[in-house]
Protein backbone atom coordinates (compact mmCIF):
# COMPACT_ATOMS: atom_id res chain seq x y z
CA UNK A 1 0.00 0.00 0.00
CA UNK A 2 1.46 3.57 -0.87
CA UNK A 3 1.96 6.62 1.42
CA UNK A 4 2.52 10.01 0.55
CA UNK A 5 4.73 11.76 3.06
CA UNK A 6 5.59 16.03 2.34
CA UNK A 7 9.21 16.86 3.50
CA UNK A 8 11.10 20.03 4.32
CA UNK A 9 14.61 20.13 4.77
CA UNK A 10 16.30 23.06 6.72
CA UNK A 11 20.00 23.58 6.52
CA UNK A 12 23.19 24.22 7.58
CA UNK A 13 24.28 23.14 4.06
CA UNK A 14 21.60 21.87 1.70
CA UNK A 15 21.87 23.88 -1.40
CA UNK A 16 24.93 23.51 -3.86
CA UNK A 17 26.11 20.35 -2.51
CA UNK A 18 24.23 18.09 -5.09
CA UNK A 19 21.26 17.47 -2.52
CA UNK A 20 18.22 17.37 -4.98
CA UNK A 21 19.97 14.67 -7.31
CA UNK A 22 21.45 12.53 -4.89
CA UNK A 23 17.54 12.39 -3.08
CA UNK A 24 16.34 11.89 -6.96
CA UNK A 25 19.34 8.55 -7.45
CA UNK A 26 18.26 7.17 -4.16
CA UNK A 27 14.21 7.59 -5.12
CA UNK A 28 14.46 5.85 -8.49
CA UNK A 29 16.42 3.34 -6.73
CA UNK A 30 14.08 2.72 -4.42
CA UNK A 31 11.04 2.86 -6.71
CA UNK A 32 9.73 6.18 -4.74
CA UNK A 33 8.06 8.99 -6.64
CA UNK A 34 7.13 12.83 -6.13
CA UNK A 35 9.35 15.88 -6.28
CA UNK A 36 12.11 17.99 -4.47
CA UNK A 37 12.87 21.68 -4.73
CA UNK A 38 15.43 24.07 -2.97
CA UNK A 39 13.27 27.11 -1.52
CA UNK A 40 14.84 30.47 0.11
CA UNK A 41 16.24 30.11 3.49
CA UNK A 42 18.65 27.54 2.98
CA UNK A 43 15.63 25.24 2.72
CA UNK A 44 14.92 22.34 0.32
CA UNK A 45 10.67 20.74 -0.11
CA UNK A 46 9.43 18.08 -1.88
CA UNK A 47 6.48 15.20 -1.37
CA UNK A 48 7.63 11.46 -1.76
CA UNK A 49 4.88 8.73 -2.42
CA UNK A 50 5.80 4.65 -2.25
CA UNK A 51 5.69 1.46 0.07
CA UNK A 52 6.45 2.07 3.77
CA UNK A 53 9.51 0.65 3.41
CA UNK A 54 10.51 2.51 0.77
CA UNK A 55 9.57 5.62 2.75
CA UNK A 56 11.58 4.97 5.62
CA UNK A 57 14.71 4.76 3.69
CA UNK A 58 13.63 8.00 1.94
CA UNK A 59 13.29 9.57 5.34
CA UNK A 60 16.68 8.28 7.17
CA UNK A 61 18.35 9.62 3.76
CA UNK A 62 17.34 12.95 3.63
CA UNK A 63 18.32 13.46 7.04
CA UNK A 64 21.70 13.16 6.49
CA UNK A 65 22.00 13.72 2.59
CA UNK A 66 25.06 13.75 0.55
CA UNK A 67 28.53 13.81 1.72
CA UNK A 68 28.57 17.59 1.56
CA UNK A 69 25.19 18.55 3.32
CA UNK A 70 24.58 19.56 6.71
CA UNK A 71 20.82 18.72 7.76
CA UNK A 72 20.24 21.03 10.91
CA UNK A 73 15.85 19.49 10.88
CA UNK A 74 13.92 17.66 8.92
CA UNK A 75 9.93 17.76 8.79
CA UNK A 76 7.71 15.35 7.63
CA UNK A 77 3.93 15.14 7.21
CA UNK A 78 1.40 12.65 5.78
CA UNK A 79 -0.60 13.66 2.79
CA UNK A 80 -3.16 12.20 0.66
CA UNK A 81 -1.47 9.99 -2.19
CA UNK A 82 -1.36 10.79 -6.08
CA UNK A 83 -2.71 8.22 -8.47
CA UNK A 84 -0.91 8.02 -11.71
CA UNK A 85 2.08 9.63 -10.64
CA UNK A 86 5.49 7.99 -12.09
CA UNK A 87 8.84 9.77 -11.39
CA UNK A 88 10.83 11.28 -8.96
CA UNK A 89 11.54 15.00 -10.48
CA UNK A 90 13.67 17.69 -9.10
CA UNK A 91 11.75 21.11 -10.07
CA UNK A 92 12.86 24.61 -10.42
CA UNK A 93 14.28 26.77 -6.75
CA UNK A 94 11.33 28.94 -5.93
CA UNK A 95 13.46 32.16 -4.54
């Protein structure tokens, strides 16, 4: 059964270090979809649909990232799920 979790990543170091692809690699490796997006404030967003499983990997990962990141908090909420939905895409930074 899918979940749909929203995230919001506040850093230290999130933008510029590769964050958005290396949470895109580890969602298409994991068979997760949604989207991810770096925000003003240091801040990076997205919403992340699969198995439970699959979601608690997503989780663990973005709260440490890639080698270069410094996660300082990381919020999650539940949210309904999207039918049809097939990819993991990183979208434009809203400034």
């Amino acid at each position: 059964m899918s979940r749909r979790i929203s995230f919001r990543i506040h850093g230290g170091i999130v933008q510029g270090v590769f964050f958005r692809k290396h949470t895109q690699a580890r969602a298409q490796e994991w068979g997760v979809t949604g989207w991810i997006q770096n925000v003003a404030g240091e801040k990076i967003e997205g919403e992340a649909q699969g198995n439970e499983s699959a979601l608690q990997k997503m989780v663990k990962e973005i709260k440490t990232g890639p080698p270069n990141a410094i996660v300082v908090k990381v919020e999650t909420e539940d949210i309904p799920v999207v039918e049809g939905e097939k990819e993991f895409v990183v979208k434009r930074t809203v400034r």
